[in-house]
PDB file of N, CA and C in Angstrom:
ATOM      1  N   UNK A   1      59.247 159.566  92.376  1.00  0.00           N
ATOM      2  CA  UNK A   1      57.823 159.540  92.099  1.00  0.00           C
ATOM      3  C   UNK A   1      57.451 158.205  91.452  1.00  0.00           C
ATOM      4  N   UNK A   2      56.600 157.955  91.906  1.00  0.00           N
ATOM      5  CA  UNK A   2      55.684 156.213  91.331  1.00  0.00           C
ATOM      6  C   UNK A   2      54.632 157.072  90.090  1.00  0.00           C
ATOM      7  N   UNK A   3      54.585 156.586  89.019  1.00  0.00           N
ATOM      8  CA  UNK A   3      53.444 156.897  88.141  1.00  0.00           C
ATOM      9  C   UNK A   3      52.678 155.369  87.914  1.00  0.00           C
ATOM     10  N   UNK A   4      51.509 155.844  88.035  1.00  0.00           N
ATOM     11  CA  UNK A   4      50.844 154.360  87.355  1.00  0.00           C
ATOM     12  C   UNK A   4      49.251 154.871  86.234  1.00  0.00           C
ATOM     13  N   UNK A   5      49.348 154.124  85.728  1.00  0.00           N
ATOM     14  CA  UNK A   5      47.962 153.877  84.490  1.00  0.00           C
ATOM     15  C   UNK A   5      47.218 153.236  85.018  1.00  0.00           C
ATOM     16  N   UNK A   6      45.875 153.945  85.037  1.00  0.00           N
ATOM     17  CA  UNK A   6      44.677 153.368  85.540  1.00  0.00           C
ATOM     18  C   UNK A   6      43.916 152.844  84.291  1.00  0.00           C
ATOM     19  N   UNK A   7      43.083 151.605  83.959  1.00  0.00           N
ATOM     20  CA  UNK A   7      42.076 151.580  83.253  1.00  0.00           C
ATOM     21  C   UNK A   7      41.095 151.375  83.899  1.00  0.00           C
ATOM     22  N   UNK A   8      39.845 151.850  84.080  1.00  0.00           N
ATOM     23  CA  UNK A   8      39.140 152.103  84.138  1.00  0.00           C
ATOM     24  C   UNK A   8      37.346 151.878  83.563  1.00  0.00           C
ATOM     25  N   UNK A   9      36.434 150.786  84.338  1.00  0.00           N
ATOM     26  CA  UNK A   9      35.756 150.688  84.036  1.00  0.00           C
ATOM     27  C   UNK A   9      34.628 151.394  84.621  1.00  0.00           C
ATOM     28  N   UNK A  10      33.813 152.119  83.609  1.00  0.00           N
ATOM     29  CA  UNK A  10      32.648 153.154  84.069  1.00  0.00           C
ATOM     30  C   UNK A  10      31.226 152.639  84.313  1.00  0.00           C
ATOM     31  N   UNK A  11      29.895 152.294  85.203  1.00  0.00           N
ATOM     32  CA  UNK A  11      28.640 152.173  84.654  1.00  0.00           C
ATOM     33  C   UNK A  11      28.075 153.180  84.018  1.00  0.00           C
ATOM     34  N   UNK A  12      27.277 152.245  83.079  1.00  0.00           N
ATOM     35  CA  UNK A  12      26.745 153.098  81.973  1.00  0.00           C
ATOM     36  C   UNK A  12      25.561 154.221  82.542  1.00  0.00           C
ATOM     37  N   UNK A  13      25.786 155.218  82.202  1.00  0.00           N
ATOM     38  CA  UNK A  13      24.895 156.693  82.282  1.00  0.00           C
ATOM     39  C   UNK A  13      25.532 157.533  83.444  1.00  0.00           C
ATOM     40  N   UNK A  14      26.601 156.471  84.175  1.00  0.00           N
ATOM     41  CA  UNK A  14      27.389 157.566  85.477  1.00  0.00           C
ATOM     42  C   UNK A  14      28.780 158.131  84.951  1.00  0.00           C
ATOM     43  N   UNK A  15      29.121 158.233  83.661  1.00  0.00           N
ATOM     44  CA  UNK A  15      30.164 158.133  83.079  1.00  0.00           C
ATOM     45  C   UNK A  15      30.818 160.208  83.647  1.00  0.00           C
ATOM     46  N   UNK A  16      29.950 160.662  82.869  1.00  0.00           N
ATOM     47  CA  UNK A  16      30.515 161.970  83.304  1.00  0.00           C
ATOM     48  C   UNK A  16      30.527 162.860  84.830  1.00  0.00           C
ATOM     49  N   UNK A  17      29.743 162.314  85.513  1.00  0.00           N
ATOM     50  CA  UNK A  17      29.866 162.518  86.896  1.00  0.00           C
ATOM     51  C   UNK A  17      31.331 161.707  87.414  1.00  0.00           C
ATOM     52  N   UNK A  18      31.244 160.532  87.407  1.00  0.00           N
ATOM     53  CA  UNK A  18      32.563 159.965  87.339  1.00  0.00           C
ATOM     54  C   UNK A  18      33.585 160.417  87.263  1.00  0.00           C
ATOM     55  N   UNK A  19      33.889 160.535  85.722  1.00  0.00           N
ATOM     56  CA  UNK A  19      35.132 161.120  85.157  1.00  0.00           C
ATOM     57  C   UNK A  19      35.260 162.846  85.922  1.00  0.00           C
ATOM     58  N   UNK A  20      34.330 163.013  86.404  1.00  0.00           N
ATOM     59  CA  UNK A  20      35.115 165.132  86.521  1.00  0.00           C
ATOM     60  C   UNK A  20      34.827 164.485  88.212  1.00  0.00           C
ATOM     61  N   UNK A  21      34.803 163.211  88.902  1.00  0.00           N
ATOM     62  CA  UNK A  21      35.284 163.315  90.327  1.00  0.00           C
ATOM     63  C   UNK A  21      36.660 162.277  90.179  1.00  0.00           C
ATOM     64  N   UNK A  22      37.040 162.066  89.155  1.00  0.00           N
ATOM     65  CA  UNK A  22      38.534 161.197  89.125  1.00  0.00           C
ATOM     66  C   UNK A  22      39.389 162.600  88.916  1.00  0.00           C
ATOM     67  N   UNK A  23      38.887 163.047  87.804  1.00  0.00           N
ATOM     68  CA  UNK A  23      39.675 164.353  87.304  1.00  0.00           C
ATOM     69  C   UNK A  23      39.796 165.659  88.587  1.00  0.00           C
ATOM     70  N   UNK A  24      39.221 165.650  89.866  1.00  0.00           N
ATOM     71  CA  UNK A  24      39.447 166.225  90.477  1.00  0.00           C
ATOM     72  C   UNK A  24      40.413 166.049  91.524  1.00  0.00           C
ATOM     73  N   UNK A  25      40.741 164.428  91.885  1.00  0.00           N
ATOM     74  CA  UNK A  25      41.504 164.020  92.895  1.00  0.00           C
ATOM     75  C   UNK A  25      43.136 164.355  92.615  1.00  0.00           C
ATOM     76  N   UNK A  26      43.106 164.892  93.738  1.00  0.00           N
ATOM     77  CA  UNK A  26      45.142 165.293  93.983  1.00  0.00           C
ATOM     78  C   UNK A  26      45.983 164.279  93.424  1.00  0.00           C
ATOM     79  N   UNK A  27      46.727 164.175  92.627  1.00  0.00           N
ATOM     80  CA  UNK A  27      47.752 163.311  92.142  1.00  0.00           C
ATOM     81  C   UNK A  27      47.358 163.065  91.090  1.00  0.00           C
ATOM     82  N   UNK A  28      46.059 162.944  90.294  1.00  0.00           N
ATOM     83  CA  UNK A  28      45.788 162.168  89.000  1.00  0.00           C
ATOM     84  C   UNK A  28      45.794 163.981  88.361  1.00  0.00           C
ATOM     85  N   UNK A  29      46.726 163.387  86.978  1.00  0.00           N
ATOM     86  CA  UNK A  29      47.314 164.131  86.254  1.00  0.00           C
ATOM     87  C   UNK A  29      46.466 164.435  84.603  1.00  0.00           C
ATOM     88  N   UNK A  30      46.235 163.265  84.732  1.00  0.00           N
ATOM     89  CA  UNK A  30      45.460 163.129  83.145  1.00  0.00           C
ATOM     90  C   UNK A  30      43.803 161.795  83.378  1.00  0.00           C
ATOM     91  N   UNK A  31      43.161 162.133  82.292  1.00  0.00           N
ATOM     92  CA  UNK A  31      42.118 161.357  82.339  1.00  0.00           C
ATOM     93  C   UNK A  31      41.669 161.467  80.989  1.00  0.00           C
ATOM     94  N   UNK A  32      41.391 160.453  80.624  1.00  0.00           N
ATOM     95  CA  UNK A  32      40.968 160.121  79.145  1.00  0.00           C
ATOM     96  C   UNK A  32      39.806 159.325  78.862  1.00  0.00           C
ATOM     97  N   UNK A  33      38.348 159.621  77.958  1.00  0.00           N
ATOM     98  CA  UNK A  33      37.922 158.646  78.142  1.00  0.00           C
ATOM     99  C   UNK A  33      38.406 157.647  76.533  1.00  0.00           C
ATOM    100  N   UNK A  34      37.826 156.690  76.832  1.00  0.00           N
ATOM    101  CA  UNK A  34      38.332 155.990  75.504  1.00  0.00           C
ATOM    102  C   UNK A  34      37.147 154.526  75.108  1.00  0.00           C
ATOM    103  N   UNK A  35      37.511 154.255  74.211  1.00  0.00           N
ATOM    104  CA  UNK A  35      36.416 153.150  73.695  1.00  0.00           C
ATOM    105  C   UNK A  35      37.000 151.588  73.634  1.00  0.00           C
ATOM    106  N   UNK A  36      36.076 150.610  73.754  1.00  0.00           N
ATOM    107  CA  UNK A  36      37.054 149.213  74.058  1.00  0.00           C
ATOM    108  C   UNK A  36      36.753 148.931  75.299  1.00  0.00           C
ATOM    109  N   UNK A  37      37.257 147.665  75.776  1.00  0.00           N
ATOM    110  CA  UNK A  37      36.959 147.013  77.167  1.00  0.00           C
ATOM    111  C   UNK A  37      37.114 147.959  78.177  1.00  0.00           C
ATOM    112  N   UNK A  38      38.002 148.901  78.471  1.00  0.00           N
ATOM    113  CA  UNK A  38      37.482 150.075  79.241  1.00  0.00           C
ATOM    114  C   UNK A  38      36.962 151.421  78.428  1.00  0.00           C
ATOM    115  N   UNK A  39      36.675 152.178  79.328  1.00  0.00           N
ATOM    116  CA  UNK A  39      36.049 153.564  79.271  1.00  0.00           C
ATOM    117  C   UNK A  39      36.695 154.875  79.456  1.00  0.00           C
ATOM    118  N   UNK A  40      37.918 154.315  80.139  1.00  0.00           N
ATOM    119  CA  UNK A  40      38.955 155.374  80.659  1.00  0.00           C
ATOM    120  C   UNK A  40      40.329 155.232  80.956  1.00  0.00           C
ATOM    121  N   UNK A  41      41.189 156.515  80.640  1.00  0.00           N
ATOM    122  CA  UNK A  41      42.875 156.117  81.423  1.00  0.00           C
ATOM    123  C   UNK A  41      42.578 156.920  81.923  1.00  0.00           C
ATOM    124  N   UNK A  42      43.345 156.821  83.284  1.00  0.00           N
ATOM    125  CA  UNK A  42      44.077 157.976  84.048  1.00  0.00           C
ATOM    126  C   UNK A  42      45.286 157.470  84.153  1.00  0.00           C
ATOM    127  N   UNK A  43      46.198 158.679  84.502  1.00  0.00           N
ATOM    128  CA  UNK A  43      47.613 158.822  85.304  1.00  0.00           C
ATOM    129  C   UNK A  43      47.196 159.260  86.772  1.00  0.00           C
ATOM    130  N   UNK A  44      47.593 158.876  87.309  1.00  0.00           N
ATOM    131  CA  UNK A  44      47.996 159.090  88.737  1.00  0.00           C
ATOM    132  C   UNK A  44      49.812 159.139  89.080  1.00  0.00           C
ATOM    133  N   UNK A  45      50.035 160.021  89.961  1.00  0.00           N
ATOM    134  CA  UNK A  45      51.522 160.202  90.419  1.00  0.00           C
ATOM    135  C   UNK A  45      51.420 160.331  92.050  1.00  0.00           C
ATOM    136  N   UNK A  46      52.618 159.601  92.543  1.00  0.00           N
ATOM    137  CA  UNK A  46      52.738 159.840  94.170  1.00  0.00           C
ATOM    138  C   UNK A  46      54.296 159.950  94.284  1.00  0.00           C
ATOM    139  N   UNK A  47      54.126 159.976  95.525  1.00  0.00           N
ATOM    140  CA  UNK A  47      55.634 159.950  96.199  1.00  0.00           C
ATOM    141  C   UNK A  47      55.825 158.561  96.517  1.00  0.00           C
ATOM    142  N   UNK A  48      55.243 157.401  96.901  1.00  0.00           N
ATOM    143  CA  UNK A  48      55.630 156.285  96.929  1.00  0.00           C
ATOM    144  C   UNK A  48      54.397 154.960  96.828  1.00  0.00           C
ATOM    145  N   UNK A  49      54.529 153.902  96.065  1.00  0.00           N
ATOM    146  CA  UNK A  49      54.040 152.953  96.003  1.00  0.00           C
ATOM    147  C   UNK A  49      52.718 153.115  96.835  1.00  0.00           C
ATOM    148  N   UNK A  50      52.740 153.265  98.197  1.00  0.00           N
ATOM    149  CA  UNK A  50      51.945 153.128  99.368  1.00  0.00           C
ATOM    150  C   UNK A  50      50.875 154.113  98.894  1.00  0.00           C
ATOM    151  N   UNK A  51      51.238 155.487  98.678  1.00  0.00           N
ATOM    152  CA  UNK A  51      50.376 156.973  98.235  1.00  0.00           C
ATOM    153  C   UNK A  51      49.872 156.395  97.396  1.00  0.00           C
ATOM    154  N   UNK A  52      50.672 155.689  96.546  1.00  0.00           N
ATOM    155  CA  UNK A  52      49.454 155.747  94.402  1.00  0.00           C
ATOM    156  C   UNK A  52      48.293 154.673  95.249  1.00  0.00           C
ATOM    157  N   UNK A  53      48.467 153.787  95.633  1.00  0.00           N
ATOM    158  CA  UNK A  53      47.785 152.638  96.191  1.00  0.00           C
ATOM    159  C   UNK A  53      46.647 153.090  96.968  1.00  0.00           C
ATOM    160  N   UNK A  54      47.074 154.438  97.574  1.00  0.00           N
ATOM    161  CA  UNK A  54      45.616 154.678  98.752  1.00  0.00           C
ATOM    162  C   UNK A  54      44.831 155.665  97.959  1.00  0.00           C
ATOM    163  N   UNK A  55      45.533 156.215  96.852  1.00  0.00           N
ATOM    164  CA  UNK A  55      44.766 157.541  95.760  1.00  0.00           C
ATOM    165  C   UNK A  55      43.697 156.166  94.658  1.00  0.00           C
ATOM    166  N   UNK A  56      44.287 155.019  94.406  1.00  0.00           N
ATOM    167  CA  UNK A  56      43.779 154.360  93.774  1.00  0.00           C
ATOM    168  C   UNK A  56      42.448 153.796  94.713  1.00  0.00           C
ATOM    169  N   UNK A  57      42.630 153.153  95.772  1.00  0.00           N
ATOM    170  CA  UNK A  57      41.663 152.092  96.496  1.00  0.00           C
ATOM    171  C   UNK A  57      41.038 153.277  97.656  1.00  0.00           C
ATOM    172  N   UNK A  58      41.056 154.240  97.975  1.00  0.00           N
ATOM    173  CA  UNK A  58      40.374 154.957  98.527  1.00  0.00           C
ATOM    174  C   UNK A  58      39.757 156.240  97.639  1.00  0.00           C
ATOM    175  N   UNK A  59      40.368 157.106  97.025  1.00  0.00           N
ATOM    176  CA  UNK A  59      39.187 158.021  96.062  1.00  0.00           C
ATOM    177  C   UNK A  59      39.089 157.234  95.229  1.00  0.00           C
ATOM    178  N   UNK A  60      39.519 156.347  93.820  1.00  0.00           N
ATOM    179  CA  UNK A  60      38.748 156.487  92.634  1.00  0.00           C
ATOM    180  C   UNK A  60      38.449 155.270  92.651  1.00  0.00           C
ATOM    181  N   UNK A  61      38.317 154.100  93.491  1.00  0.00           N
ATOM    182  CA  UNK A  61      37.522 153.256  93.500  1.00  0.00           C
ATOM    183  C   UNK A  61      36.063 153.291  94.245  1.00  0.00           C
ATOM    184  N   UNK A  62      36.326 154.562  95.216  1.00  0.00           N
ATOM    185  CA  UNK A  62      35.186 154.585  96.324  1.00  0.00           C
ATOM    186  C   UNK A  62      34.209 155.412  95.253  1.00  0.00           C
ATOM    187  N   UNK A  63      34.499 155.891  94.019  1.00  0.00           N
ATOM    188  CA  UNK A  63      33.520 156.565  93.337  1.00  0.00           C
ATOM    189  C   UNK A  63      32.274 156.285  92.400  1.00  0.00           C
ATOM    190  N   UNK A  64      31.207 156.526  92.702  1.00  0.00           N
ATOM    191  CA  UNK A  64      30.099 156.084  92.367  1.00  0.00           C
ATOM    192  C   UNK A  64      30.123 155.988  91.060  1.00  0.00           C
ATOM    193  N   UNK A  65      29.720 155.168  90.364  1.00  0.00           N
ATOM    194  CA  UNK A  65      30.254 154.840  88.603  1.00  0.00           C
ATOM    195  C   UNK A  65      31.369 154.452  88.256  1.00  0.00           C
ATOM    196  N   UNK A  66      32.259 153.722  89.041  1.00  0.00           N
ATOM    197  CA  UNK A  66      33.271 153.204  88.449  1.00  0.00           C
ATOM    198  C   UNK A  66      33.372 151.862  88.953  1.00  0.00           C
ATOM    199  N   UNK A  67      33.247 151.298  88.466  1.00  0.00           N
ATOM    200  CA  UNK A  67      33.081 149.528  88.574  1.00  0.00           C
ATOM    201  C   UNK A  67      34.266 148.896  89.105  1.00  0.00           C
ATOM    202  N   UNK A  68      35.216 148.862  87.567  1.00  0.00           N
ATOM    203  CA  UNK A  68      36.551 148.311  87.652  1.00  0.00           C
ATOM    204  C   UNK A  68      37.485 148.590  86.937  1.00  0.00           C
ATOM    205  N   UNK A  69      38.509 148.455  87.751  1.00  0.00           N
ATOM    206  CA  UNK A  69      39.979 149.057  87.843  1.00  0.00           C
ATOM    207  C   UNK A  69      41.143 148.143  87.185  1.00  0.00           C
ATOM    208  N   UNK A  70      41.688 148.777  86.621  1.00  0.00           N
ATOM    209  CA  UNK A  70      42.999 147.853  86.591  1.00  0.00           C
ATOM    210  C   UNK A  70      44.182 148.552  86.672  1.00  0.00           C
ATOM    211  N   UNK A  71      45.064 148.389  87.422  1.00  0.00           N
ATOM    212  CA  UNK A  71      46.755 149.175  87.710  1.00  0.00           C
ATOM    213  C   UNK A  71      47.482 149.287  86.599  1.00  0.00           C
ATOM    214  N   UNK A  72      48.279 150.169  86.161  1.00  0.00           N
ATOM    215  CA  UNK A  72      49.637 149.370  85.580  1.00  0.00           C
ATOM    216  C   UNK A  72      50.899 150.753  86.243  1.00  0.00           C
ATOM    217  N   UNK A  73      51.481 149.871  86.739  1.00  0.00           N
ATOM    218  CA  UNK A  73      52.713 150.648  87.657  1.00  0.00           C
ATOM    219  C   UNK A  73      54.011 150.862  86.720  1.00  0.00           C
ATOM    220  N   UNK A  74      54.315 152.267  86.424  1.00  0.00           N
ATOM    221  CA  UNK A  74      55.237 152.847  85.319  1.00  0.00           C
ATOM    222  C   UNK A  74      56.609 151.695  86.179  1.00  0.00           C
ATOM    223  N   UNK A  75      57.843 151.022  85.323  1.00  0.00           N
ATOM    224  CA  UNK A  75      58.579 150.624  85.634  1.00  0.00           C
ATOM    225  C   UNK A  75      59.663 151.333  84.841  1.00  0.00           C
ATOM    226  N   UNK A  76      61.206 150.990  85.050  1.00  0.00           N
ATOM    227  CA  UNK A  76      62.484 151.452  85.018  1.00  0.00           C
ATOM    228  C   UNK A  76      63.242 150.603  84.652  1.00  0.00           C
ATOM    229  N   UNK A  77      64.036 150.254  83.325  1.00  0.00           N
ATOM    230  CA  UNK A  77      64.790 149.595  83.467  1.00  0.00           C
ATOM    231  C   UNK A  77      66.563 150.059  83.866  1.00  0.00           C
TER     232      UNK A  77
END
């Protein structure tokens, strides 16, 4: 399994519509909102690199109120 951390930037007044259509998509596990240069974490989990990538750039970027994104891909040493 690939896990990655989303941060998450929201426009202002679309915040809770937003957040409960991130919080609904298959694979994202957690969602948080939070205060500071973003608005939000999520977790997301897949079966491979390719999956987290199309859960990221096809549902929760295509979602109305969310601006911008930033990855961070769980690593292993």
């Amino acid at each position: 399994m690939v896990k990655g951390y989303l941060l998450i930037k929201l426009v202002p007044g679309l915040e809770s519509d937003a957040l409960s259509h991130i919080r609904s998509i298959p694979g994202v596990s957690e969602v948080n909102l939070v205060f500071g240069q973003w608005d939000a974490i999520a977790t997301a989990e897949a079966k491979s690199l390719f999956e987290l990538s199309r859960i990221i750039v096809r549902e929760i970027r295509g979602i109305q109120g969310v601006q911008d994104t930033v990855t961070l891909v769980q690593g292993e040493l």
